[in-house]
Structure formats: C-alpha cells, structure tokens
Protein backbone atom coordinates (compact mmCIF):
# COMPACT_ATOMS: atom_id res chain seq x y z
CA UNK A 1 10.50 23.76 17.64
CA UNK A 2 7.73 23.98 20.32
CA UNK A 3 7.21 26.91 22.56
CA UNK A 4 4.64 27.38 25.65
CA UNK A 5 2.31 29.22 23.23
CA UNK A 6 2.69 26.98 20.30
CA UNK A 7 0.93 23.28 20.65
CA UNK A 8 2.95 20.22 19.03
CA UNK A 9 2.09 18.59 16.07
CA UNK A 10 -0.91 15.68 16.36
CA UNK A 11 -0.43 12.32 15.46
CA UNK A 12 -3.00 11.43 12.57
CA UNK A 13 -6.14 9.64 13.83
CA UNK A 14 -5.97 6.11 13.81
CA UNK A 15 -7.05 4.20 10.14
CA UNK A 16 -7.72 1.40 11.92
CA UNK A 17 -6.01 -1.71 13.44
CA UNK A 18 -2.26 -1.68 13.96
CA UNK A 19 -0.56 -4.09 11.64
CA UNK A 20 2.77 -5.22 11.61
CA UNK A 21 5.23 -5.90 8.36
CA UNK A 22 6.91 -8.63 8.75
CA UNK A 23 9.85 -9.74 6.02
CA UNK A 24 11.66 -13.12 5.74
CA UNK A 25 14.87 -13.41 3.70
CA UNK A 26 15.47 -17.96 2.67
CA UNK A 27 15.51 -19.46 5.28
CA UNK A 28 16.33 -17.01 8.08
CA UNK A 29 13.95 -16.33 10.91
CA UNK A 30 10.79 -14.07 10.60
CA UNK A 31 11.55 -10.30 11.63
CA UNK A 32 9.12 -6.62 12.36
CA UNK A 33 10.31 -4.53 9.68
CA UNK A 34 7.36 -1.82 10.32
CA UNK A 35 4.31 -1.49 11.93
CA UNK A 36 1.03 0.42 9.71
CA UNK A 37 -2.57 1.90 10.56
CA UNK A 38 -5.20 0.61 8.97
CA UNK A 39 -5.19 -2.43 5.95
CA UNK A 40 -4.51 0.08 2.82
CA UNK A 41 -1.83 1.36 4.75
CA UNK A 42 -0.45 -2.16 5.58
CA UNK A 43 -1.17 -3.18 1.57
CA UNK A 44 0.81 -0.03 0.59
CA UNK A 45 4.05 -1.12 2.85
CA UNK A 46 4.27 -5.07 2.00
CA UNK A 47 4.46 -3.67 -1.81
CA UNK A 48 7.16 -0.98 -1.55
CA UNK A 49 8.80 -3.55 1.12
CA UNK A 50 9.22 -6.24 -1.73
CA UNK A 51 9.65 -3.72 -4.42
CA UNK A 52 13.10 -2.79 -1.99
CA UNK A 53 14.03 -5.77 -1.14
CA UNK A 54 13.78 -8.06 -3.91
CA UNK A 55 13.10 -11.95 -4.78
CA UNK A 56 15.02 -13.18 -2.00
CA UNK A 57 12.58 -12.17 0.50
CA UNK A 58 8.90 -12.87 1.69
CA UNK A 59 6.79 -10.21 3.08
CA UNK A 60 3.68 -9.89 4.55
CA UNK A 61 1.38 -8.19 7.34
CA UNK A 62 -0.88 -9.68 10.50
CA UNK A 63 -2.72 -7.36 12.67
CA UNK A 64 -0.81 -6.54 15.55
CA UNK A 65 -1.57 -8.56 18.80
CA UNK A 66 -2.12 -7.54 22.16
C-alpha cells in the first residue's frame, strides 16, 4: 500500500531489448507466452518454459517488434 508520503515501487531499469517467448505445441499455431528484458533474461525463460512444458512443445524468443 501507497500513501501521499510514500513513493511506489520502480520498475527495474531496462536489460536491454524486449523479447518475446513464444511456444508452439505439434502442429498448433505459434502463441506469446511471455515477454523478457534483455537476452539472458530471454535465455533464462525459453529454458524453464520447456523444462514446464515438455517434449510436445517448441519454444523460442525474437526481439520484440515495433
């Protein structure tokens, strides 16, 4: 909770580009599962994501357009 003398939270400072996660399951269309800061970050995610979601899917990152 916020108050007039209390300032909220900053984000953290940019790591660099924004890159988005994307997963594929067969066959199925391509889909955004996250969005990450910076290429480690990005890295990090597409690991954990297949880690979770298992053989059946394909995931990757692209830097974010526009």
């Amino acid at each position: 909770m916020t108050t007039a003398n209390t300032p909220a939270p900053k984000a953290p400072p940019d790591e660099g580009p924004e890159y988005e996660i994307l997963g594929k399951y067969g066959r199925e269309a391509a889909e955004v599962i996250d969005t990450a800061h910076g290429r480690k970050s990005a890295d990090y995610l597409v690991g954990e994501y297949q880690l979770a979601y298992g053989a059946g899917w394909r995931v990757w990152h692209r830097r974010k357009r526009g």
